[in-house]
N, C-alpha and C. Protein backbone atom coordinates (compact mmCIF):
# COMPACT_ATOMS: atom_id res chain seq x y z
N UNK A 1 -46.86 70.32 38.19
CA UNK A 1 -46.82 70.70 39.60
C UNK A 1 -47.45 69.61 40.46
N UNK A 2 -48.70 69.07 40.37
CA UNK A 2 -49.17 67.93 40.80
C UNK A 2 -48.45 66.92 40.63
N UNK A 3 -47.65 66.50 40.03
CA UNK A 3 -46.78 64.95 39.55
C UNK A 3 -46.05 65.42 40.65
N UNK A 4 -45.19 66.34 41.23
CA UNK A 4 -44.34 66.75 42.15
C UNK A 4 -44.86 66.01 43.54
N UNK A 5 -46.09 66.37 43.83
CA UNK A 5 -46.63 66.18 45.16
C UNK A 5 -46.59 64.45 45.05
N UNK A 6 -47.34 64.17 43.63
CA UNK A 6 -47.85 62.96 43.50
C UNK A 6 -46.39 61.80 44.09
N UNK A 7 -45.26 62.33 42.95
CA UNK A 7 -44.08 61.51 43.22
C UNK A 7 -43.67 61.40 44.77
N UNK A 8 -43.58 62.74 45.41
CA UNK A 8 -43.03 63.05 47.10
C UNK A 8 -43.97 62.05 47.58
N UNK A 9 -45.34 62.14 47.45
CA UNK A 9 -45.95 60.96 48.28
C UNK A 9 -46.02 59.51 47.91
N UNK A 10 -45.22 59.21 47.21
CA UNK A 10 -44.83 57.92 46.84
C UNK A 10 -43.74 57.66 47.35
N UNK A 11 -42.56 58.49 47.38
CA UNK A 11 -41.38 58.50 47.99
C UNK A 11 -41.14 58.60 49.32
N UNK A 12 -42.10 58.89 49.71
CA UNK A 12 -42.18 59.22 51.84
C UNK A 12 -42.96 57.50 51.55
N UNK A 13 -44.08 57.35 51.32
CA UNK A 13 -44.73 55.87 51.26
C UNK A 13 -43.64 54.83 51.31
N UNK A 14 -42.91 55.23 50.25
CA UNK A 14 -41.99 53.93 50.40
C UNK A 14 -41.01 54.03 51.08
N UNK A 15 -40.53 54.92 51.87
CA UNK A 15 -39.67 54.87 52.90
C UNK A 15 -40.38 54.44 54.40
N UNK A 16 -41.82 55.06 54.60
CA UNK A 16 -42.84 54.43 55.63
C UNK A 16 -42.92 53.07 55.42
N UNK A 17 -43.14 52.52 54.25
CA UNK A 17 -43.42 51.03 54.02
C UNK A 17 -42.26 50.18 54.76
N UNK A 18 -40.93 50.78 53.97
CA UNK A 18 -39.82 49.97 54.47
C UNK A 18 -39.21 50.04 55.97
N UNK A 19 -39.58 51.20 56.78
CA UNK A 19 -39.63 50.86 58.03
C UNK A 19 -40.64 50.97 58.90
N UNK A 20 -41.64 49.81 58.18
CA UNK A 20 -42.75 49.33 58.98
C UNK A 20 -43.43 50.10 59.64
N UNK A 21 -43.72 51.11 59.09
CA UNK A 21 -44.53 52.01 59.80
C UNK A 21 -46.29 51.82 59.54
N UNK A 22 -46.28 51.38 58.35
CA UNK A 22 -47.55 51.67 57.84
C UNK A 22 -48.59 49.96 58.06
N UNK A 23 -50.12 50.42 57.66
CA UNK A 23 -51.06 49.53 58.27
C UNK A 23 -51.87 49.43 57.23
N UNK A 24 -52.31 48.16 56.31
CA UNK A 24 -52.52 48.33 54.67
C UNK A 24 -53.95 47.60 55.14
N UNK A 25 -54.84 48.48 54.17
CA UNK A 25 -56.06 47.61 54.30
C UNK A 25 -56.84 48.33 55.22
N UNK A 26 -58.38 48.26 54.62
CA UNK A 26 -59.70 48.85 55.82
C UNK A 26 -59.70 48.57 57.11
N UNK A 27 -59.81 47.55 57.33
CA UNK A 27 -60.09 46.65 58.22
C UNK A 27 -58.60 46.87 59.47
N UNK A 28 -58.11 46.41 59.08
CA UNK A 28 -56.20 46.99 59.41
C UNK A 28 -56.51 48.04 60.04
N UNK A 29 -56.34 49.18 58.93
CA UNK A 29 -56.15 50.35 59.50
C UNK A 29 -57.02 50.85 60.79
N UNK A 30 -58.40 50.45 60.21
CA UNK A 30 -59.83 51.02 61.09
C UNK A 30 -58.96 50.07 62.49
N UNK A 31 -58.55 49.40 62.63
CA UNK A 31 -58.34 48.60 63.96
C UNK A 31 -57.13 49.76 64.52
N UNK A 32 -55.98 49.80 63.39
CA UNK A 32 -55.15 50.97 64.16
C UNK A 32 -55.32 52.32 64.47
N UNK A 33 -56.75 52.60 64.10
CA UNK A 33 -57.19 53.92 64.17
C UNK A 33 -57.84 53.67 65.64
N UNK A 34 -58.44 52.64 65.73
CA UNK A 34 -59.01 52.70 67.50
C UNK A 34 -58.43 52.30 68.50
N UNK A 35 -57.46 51.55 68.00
CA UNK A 35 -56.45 50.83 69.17
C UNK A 35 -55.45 52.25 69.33
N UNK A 36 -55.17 53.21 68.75
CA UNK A 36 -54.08 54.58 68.75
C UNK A 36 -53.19 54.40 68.49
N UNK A 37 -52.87 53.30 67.30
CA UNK A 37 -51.55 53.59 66.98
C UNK A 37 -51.45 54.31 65.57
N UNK A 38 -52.29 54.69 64.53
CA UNK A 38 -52.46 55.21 63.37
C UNK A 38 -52.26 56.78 64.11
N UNK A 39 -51.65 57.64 63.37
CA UNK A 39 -51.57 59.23 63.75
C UNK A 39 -52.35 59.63 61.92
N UNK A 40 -52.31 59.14 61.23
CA UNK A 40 -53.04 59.54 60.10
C UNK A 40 -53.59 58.40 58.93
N UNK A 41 -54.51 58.84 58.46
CA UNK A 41 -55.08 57.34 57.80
C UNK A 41 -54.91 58.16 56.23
N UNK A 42 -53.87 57.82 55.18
CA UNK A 42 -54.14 58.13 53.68
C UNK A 42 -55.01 57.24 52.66
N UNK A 43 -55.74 57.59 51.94
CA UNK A 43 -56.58 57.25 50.93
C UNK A 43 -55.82 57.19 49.56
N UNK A 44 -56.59 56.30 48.83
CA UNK A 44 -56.21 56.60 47.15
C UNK A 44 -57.16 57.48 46.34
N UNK A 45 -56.42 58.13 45.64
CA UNK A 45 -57.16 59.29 45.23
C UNK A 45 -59.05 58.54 44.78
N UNK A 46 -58.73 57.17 44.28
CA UNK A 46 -60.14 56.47 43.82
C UNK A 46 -60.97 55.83 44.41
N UNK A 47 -60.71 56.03 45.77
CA UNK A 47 -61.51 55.45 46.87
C UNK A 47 -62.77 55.69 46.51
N UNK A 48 -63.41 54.23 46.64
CA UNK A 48 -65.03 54.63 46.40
C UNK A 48 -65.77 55.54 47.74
N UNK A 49 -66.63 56.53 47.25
CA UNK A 49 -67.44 57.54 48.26
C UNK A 49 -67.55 57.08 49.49
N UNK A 50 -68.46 55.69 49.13
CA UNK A 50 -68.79 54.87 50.79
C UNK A 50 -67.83 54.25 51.55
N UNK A 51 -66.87 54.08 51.18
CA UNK A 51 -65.46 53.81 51.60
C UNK A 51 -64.78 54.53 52.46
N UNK A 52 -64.89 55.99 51.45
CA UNK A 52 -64.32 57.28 52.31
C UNK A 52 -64.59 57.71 53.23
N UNK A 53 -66.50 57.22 53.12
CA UNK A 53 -67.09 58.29 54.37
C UNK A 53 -67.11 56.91 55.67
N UNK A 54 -66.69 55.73 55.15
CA UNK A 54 -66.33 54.68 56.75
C UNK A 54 -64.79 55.20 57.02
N UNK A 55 -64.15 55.97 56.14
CA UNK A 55 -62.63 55.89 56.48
C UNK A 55 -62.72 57.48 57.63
N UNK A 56 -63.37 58.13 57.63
CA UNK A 56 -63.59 59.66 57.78
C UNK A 56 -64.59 58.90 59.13
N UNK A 57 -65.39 58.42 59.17
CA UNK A 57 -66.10 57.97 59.94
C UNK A 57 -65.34 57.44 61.02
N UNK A 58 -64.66 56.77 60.93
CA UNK A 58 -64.01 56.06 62.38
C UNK A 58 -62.28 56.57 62.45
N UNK A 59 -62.26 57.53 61.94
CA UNK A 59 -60.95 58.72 61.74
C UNK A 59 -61.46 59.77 62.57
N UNK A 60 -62.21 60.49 62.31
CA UNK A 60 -63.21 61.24 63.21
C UNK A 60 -63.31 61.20 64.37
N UNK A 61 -64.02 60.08 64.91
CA UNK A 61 -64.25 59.54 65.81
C UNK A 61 -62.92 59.74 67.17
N UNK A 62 -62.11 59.16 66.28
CA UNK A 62 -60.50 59.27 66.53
C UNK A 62 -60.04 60.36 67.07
N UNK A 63 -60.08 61.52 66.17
CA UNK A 63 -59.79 62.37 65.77
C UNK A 63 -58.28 62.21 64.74
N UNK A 64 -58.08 61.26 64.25
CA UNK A 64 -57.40 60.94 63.05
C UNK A 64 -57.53 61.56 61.71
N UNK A 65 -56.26 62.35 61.36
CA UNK A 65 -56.62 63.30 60.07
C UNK A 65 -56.45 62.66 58.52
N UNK A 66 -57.59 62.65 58.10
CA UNK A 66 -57.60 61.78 56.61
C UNK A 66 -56.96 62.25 55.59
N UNK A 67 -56.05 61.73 54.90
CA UNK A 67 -55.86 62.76 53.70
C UNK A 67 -55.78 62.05 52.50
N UNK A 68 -56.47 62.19 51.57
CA UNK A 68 -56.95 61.58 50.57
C UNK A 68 -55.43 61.91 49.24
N UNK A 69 -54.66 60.94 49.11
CA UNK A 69 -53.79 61.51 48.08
C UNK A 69 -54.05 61.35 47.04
N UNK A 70 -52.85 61.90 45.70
CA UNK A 70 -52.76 62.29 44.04
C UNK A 70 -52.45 60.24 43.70
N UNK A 71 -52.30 59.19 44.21
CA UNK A 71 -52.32 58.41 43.77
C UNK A 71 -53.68 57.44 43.92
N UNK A 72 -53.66 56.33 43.14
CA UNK A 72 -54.78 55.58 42.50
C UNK A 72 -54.02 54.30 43.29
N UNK A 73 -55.69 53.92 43.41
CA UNK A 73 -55.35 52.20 44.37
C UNK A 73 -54.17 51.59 43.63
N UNK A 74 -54.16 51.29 42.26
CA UNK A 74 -53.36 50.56 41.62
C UNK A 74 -51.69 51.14 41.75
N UNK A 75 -51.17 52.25 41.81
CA UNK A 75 -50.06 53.05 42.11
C UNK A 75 -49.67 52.57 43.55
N UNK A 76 -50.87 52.58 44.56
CA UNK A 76 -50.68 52.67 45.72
C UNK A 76 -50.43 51.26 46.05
N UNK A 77 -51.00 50.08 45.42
CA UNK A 77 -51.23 49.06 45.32
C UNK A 77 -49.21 48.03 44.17
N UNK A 78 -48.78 48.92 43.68
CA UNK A 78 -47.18 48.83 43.27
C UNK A 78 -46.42 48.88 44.04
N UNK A 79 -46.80 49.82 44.82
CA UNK A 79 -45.98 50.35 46.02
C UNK A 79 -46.35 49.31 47.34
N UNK A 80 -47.31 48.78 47.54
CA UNK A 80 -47.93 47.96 48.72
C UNK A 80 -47.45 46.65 48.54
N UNK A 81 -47.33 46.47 47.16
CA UNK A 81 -47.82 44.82 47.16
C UNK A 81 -48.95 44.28 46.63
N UNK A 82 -50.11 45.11 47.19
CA UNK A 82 -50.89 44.46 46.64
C UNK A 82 -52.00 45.94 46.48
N UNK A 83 -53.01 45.32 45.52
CA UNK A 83 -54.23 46.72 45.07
C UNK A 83 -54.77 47.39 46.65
N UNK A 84 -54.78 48.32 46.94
CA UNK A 84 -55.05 48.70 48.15
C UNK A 84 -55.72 49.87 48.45
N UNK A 85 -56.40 50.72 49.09
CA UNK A 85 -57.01 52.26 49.02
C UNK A 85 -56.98 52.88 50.26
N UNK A 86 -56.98 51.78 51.48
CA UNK A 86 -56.39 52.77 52.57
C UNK A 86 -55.34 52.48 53.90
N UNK A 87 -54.18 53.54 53.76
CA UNK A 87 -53.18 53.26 54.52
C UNK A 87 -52.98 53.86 56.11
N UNK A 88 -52.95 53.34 57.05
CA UNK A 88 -52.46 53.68 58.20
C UNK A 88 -51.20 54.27 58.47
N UNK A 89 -51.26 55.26 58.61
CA UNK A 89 -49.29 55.59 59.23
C UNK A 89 -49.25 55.60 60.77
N UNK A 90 -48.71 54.83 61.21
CA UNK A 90 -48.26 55.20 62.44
C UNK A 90 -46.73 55.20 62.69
N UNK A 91 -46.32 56.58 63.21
CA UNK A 91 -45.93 57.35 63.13
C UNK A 91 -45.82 58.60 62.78
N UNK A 92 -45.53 59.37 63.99
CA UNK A 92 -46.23 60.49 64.17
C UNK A 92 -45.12 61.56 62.99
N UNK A 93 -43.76 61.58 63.00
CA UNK A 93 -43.12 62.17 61.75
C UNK A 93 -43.18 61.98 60.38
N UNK A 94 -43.94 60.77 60.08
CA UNK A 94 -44.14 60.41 58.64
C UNK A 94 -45.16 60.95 58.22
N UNK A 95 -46.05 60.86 59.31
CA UNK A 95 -47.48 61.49 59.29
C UNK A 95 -47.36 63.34 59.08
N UNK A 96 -46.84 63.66 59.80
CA UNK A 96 -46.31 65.35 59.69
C UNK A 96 -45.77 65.40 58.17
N UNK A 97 -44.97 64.57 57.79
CA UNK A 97 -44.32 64.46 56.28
C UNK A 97 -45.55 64.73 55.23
N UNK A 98 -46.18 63.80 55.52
CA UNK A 98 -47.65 63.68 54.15
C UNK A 98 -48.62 64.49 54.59
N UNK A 99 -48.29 64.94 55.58
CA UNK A 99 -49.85 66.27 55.93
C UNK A 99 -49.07 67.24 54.99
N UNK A 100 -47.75 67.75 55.18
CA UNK A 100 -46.86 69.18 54.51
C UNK A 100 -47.12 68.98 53.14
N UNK A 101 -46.62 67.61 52.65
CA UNK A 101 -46.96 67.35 50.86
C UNK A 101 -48.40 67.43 50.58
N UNK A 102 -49.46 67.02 51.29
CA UNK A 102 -50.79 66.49 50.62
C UNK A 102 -51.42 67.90 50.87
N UNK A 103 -51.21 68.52 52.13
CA UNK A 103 -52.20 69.47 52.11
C UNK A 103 -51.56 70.65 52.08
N UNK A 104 -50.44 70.91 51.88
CA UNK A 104 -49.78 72.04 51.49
C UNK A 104 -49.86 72.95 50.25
N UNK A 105 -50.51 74.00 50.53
CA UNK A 105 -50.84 74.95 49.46
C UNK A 105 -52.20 74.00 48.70
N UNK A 106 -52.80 73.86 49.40
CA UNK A 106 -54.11 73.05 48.80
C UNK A 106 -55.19 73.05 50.05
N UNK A 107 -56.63 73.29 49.65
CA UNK A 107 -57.55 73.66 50.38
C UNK A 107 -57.28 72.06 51.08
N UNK A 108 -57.25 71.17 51.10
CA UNK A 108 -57.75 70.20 51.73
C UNK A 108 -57.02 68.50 50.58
């Protein structure tokens, strides 16, 4: 049941990737999270703690909704190009896409 979600959010990723929607990298993203163009910031499931709580930290702030997914930097990092842990979406329907898969029927 989890491989389900896991695969869907690989499969929306790589359709975000290929029309340039997305913003790879801390630094990246945290810039598209304050400038307003990020509508949601995703994580790899292995994000280190202190990582998370700067990603939640200036998401917050935002009011940008974090959602930590079923894949690992290195998965996420196949799919990117390169090893990676946190992604920007901007766009606001792709973003609606991975809120329904990630947090659907799941506390959080």
């Amino acid at each position: 049941m989890n491989s389900g979600k896991k695969q869907k959010t690989a499969d929306l990723l790589t359709i975000c990737i290929k029309a340039g929607k997305t913003v790879k990298g801390f630094d990246s993203a945290a810039e598209s999270v304050r400038g307003g163009k990020a509508c949601s910031v995703l994580t790899a499931c292995d994000i280190s703690p202190k990582t998370l709580k700067e990603v939640r930290f200036v998401c917050g702030k935002n009011n940008i909704p974090v959602l930590v997914t079923e894949l690992g930097k290195t998965e996420l990092g196949i799919l990117c190009g390169k090893e990676i842990a946190v992604i920007a979406i901007c766009d606001k329907g792709f973003s609606e896409g991975f809120t329904k898969i990630i947090v659907d029927k799941d506390n959080t």
